[in-house]
Protein backbone atom coordinates (compact mmCIF):
# COMPACT_ATOMS: atom_id res chain seq x y z
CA UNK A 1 0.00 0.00 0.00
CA UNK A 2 1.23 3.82 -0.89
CA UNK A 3 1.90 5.47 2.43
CA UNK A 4 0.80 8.65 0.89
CA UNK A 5 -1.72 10.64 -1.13
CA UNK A 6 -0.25 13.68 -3.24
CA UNK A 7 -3.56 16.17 -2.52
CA UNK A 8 -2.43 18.06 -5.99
CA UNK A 9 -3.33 21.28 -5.24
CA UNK A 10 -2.24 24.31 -4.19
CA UNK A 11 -3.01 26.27 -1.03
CA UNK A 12 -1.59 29.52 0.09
CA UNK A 13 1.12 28.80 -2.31
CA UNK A 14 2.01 25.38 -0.72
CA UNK A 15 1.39 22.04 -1.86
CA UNK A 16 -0.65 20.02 0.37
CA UNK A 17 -0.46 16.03 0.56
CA UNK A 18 -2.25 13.84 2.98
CA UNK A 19 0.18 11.07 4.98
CA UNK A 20 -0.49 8.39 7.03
CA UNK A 21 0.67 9.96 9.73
CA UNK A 22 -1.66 12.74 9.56
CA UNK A 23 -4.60 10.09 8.69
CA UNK A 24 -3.87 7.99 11.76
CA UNK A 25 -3.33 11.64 13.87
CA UNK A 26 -7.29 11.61 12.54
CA UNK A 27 -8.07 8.80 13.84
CA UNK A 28 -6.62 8.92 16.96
CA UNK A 29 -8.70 12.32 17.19
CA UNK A 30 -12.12 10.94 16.48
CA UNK A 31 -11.53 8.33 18.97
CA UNK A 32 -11.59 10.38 21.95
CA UNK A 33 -14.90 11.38 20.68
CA UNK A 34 -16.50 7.71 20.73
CA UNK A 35 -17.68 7.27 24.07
CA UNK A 36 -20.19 10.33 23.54
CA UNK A 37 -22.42 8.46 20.97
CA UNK A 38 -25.02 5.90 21.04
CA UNK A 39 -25.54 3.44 18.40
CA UNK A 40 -28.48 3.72 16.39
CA UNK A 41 -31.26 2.99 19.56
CA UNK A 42 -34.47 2.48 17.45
CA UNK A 43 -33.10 -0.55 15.24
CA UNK A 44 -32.76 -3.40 17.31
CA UNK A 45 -29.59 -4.68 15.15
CA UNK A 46 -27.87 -1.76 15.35
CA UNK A 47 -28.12 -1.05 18.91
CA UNK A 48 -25.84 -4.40 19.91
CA UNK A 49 -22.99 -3.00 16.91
CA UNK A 50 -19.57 -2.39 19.16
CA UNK A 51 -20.12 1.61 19.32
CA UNK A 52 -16.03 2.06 19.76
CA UNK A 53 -15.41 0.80 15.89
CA UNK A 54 -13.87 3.99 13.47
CA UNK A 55 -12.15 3.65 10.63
CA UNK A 56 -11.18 6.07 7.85
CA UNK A 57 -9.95 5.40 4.27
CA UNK A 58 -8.93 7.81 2.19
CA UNK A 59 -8.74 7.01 -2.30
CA UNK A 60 -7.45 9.48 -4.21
CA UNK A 61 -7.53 9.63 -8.56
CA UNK A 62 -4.07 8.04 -9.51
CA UNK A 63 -5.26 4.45 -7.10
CA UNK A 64 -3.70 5.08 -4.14
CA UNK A 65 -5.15 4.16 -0.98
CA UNK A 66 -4.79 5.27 2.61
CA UNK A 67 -6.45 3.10 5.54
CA UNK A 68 -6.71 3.28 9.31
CA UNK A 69 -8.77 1.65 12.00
CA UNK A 70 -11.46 -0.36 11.34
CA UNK A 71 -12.34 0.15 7.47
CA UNK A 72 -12.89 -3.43 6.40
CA UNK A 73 -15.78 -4.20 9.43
CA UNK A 74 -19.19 -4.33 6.86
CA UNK A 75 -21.64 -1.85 8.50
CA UNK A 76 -24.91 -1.22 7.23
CA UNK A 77 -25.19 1.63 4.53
CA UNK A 78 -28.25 3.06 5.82
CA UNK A 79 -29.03 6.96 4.68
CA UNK A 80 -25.68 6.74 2.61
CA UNK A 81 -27.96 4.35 0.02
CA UNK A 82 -30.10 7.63 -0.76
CA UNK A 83 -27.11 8.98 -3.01
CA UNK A 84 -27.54 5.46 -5.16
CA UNK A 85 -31.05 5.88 -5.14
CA UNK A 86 -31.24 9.31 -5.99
CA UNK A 87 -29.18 8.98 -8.85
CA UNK A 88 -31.51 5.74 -10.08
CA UNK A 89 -34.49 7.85 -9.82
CA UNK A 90 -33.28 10.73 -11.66
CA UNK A 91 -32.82 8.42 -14.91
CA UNK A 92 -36.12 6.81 -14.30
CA UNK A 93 -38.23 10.05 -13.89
CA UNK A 94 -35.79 13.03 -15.21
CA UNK A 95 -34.16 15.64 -12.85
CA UNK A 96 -37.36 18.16 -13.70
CA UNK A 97 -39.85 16.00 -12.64
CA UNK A 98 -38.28 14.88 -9.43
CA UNK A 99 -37.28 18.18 -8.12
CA UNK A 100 -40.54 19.89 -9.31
CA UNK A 101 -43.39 17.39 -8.31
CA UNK A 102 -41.44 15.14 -5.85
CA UNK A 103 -38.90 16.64 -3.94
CA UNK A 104 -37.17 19.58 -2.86
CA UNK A 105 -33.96 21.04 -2.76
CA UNK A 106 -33.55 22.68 0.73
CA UNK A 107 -32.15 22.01 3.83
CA UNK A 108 -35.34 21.55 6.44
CA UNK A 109 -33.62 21.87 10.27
CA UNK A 110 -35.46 19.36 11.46
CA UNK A 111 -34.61 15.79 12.26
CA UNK A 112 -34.55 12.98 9.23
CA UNK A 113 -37.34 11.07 10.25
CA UNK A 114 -39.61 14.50 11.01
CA UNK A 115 -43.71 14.14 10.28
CA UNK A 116 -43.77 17.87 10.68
CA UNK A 117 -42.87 19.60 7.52
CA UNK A 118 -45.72 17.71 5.92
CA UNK A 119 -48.72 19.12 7.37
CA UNK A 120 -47.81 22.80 5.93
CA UNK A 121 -45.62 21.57 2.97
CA UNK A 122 -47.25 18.04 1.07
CA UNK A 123 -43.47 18.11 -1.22
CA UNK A 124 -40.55 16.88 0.99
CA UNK A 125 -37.35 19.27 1.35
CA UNK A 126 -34.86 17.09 -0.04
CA UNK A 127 -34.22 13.84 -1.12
CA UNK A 128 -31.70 12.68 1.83
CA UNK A 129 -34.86 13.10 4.81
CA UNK A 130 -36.44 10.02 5.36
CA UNK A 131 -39.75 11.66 3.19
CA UNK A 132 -37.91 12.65 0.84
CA UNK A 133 -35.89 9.17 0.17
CA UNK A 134 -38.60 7.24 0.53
CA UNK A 135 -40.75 9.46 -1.98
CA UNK A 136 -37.46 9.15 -4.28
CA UNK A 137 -37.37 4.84 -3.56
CA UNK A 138 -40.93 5.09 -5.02
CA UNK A 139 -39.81 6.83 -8.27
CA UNK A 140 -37.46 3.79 -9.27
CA UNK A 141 -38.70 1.70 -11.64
CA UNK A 142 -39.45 -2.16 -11.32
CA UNK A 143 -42.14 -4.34 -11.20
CA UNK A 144 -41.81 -5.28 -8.10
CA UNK A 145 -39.42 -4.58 -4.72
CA UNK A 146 -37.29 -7.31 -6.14
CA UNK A 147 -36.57 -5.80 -9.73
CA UNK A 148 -35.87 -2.34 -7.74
CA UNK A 149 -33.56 -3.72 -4.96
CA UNK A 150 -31.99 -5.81 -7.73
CA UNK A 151 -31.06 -2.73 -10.04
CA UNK A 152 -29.91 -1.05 -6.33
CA UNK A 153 -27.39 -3.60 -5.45
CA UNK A 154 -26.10 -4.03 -8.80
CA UNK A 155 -25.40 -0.30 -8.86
CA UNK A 156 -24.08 0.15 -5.50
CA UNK A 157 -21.44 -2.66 -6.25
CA UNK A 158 -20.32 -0.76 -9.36
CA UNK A 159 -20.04 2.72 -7.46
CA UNK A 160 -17.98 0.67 -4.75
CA UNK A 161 -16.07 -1.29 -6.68
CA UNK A 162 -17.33 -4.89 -4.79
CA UNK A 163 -19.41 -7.40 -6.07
CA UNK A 164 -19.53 -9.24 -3.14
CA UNK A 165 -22.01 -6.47 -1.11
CA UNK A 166 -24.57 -7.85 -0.31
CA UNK A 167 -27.57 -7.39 2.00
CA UNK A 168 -27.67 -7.76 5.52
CA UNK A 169 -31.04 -9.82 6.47
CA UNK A 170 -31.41 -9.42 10.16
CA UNK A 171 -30.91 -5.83 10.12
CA UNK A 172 -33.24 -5.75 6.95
CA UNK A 173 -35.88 -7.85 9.06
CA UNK A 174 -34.99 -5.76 11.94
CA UNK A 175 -36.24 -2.32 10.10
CA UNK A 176 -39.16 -3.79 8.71
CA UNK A 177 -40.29 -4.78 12.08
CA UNK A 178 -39.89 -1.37 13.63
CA UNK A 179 -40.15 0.59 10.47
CA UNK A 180 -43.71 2.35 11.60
CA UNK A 181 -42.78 5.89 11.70
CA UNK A 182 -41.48 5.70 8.11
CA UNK A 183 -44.91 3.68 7.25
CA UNK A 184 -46.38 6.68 8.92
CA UNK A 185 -44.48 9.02 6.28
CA UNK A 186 -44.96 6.77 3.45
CA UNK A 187 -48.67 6.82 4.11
CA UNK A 188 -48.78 10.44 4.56
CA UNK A 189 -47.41 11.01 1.27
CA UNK A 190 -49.39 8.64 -0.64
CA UNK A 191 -52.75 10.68 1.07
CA UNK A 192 -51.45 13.42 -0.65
CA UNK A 193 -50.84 11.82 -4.44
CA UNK A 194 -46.42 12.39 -3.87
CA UNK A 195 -45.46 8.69 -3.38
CA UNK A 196 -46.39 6.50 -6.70
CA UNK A 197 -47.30 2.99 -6.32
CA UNK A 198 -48.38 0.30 -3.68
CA UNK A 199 -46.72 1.66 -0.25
CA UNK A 200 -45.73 -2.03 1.48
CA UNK A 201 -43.76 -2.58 -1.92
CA UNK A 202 -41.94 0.72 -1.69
CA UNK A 203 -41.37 0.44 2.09
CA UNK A 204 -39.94 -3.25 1.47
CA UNK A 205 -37.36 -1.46 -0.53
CA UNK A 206 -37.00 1.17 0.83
CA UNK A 207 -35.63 -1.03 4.29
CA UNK A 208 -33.43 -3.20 2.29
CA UNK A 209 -31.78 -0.56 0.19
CA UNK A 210 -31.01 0.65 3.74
CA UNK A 211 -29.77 -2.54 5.52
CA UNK A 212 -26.81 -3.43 2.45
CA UNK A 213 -23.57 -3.99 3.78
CA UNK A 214 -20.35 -1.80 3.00
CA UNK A 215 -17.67 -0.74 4.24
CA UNK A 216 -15.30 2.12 4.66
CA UNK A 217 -13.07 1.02 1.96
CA UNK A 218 -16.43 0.83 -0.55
CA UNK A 219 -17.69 4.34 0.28
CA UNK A 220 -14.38 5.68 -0.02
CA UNK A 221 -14.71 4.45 -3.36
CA UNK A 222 -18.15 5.47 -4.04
CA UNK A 223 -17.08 8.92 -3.03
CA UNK A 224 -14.48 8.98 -5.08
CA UNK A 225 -16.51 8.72 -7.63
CA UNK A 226 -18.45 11.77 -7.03
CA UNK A 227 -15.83 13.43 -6.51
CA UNK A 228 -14.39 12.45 -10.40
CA UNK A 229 -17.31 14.01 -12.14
CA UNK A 230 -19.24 10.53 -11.58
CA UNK A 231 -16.78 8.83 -13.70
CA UNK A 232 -14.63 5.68 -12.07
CA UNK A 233 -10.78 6.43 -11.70
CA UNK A 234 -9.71 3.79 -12.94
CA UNK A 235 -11.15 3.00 -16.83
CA UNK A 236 -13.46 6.66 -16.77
CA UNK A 237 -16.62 4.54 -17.28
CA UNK A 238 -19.41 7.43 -16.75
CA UNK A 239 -21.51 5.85 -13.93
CA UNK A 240 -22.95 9.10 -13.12
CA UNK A 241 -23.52 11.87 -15.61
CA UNK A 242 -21.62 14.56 -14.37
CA UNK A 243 -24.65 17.49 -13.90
CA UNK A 244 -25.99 14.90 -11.60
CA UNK A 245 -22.72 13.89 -9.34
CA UNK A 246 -22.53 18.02 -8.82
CA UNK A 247 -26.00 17.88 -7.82
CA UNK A 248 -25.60 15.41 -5.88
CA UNK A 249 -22.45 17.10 -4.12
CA UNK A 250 -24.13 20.11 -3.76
CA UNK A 251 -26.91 18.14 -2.09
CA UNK A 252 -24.55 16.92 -0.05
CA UNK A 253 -23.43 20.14 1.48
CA UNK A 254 -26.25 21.63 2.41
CA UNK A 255 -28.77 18.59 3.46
CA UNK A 256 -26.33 15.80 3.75
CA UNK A 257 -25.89 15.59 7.39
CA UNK A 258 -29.60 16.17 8.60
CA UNK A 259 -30.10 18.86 11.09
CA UNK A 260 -26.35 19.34 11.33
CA UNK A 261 -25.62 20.19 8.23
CA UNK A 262 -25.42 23.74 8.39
CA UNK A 263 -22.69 22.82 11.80
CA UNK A 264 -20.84 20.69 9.70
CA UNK A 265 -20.33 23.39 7.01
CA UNK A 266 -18.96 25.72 9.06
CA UNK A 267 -16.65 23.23 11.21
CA UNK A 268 -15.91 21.02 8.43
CA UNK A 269 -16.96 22.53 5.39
CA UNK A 270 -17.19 20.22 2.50
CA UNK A 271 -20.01 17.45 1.24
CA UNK A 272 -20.76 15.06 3.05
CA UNK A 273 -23.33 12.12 3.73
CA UNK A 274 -24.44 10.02 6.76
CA UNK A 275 -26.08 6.75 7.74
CA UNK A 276 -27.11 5.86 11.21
CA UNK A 277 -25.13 2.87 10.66
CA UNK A 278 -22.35 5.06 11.16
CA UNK A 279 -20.76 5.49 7.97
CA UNK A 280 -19.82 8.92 6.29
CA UNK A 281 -19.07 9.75 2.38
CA UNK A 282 -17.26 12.71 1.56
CA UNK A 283 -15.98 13.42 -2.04
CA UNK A 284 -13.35 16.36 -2.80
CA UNK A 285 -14.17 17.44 -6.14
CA UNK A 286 -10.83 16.55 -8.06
CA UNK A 287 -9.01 15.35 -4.94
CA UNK A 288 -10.28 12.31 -3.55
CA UNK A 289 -13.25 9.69 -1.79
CA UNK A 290 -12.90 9.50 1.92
CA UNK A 291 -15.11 6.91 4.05
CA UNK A 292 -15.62 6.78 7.39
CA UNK A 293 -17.05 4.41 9.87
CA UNK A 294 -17.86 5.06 13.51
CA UNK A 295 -21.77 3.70 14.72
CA UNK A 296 -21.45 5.81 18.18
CA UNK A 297 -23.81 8.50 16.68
CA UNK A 298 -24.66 12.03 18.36
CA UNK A 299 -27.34 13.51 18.97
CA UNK A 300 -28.58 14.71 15.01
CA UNK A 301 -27.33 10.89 14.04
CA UNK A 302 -24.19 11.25 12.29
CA UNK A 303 -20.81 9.48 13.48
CA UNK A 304 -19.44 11.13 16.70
CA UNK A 305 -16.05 10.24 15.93
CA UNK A 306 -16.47 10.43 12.31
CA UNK A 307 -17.16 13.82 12.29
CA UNK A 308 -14.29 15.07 14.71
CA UNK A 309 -11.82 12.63 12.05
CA UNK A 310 -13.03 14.81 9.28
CA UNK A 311 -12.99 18.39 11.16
CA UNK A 312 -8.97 17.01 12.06
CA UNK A 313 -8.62 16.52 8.24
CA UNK A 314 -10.13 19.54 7.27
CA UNK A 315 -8.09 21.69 9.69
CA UNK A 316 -5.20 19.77 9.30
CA UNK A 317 -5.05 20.08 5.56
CA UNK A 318 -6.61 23.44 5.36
CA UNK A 319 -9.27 21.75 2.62
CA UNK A 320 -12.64 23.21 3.99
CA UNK A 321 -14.74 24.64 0.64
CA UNK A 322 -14.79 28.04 2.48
C-alpha cells in the first residue's frame, strides 16, 4: 500500500499532501470522541454494533489508498444508500420532474425522520430526509421490490467497486419490524398523491436498500466517484452523468448531514453524507473519496467520531470549501 496521497493542489502557495501519519493523527482524534455516541437505539440490530469501531480510508484519482482503523468491518449503509437511489431515480423520472413534483432542494432543520414539515408543505425538502428518500425509492422503476432492490445492489457494487455487497437480512428484518414511523411518512405522502405505487412494496425497498452492507473502503470508493465528475478512476466509465454527481455534491453540502448540516459546514466545510449505521461519504471534487465508519452516533445521528476525524482533516489540511 502507498503510504501517501499527493492532494495536488495548491493552497496559500504550498502544496498540500495527505500522509499516514496525519490520517492515523485523525483517527486517533475521532476516537476520543466515541464514548459520547449511542448506536443507532431504534433498530434493534444496530443497537448491539460495538459503538467504539472507526475507521477512515482515504482514495485518491491516480489508485492510491490510505487506511486506518477499522475500514474493512461491513456496517450497514443506511441513509448513505439515498445517493444510489437518488441517482436511479433521476434516470427513471428526469431531474425536472423529481425536483418539481417530488422533492425539494432545501435544507429543512429538522430531524430525518420529522412528520412535521408535511402538514404545511405536502413536497418533501430534499431527497436525503427520510420523506424525501422514501418518496425518491418510489420513483425507481421495477415491477416489483425485487426488480428495484436488484437494479440497487447491482449499482451500489459498481459505485464501490465490490461485487460481493450484499444485504444484511437481520438488520433488513430488523427495520421492517420497527419501520412504523417511516410507514407513517410513506402513508402520509401517498394521502397526498407524492409517493407512486403500492406503499408495502416501496417500504420493502426502501428497508433493504437501507440494511446493504459496506464498508469504509467501498464508500471511499463510491465517493471517489463523485468526486471524479461521476466517472470511475480507474477505466473513466461514466456511472454518473456529471450534472448529476454536482448535484448530488451540492446536495450533499447543504442537506447531507440532517439537522447538522449547516454545523458541519462551518466546522468542516465540505459534502458530506451520513447513515445511522455510522458510515460517512465525503468526495473532494478533483481530490479524492474518503469513508468513514464510527456507529457511536450524536445527537442529530451522524458518526461522533467520524465527524471530529473529518474536522482534524479539514483543519489539518486546510481543505474546507470556504
Amino acid at each position: 500500500m502507498d503510504n501517501f496521497i499527493s492532494m495536488n493542489w495548491q493552497k496559500g502557495g504550498r502544496s498540500e499532501m495527505l500522509t499516514e501519519e496525519i490520517l492515523k493523527d485523525a483517527l486517533h482524534y475521532g476516537k476520543a470522541f466515541t464514548k459520547l455516541g449511542k448506536t443507532a437505539q431504534y433498530i434493534p440490530q444496530l443497537k448491539e454494533v460495538n459503538k467504539y469501531y472507526l475507521g477512515v480510508c482515504a482514495m485518491d484519482l491516480d489508485g492510491k489508498v490510505l487506511e486506518a482503523g477499522d475500514t474493512r468491518v461491513p456496517f450497514t449503509i443506511q441513509s448513505i444508500s439515498k445517493l444510489v437511489s437518488l441517482i436511479l431515480a433521476i434516470r427513471d423520472c428526469g431531474a425536472d420532474h423529481l425536483f418539481h413534483e417530488k422533492v425539494g432542494v432545501e435544507p429543512t432543520g429538522d430531524p430525518f425522520n420529522s412528520i412535521v414539515k408535511l402538514e404545511t408543505r405536502t413536497r418533501p425538502f430534499n431527497p436525503f430526509i427520510n420523506a424525501g428518500a422514501i418518496t425518491v425509492a418510489s420513483c425507481i422503476k421495477g415491477k416489483d421490490a425485487d426488480e428495484k432492490f436488484g437494479r440497487f445492489l447491482e449499482f451500489t457494487r459498481k459505485l464501490c467497486d465490490n461485487d460481493a455487497i450484499e444485504l444484511n437480512h437481520p438488520v433488513y428484518e430488523s427495520e421492517r419490524a420497527t419501520g412504523d414511523r417511516n410507514r407513517a411518512l410513506a402513508y402520509y405522502l401517498k394521502a397526498s398523491g407524492i409517493l407512486e405505487g403500492d406503499v408495502e412494496e416501496c417500504l420493502d425497498f426502501y428497508f433493504r436498500m437501507c440494511s446493504v452492507d459496506v464498508t469504509a473502503h467501498d464508500i471511499a470508493h463510491m465517493s471517489l466517484v463523485l468526486a471524479n465528475h461521476g466517472a470511475d478512476p480507474e477505466d473513466q466509465e461514466e456511472l454518473i452523468e456529471p450534472q448529476y454527481a454536482k448535484a448530488i455534491r451540492a446536495l450533499m453540502l447543504t442537506c447531507g448531514m440532517y439537522d447538522g448540516s449547516g454545523e458541519f459546514a462551518m466546522t468542516v466545510g465540505f459534502p458530506a453524507k451520513s447513515g445511522v449505521g455510522g458510515g460517512i461519504a465525503v468526495p473532494l471534487v478533483d481530490r479524492m473519496g474518503i469513508g468513514v465508519f464510527g456507529p457511536a452516533l450524536d445527537e442529530k445521528g451522524n458518526s461522533a467520531g467520524g465527524i471530529k476525524i473529518l474536522e482534524y482533516l479539514s483543519n489539518k489540511m486546510d481543505i474546507s470549501l470556504f
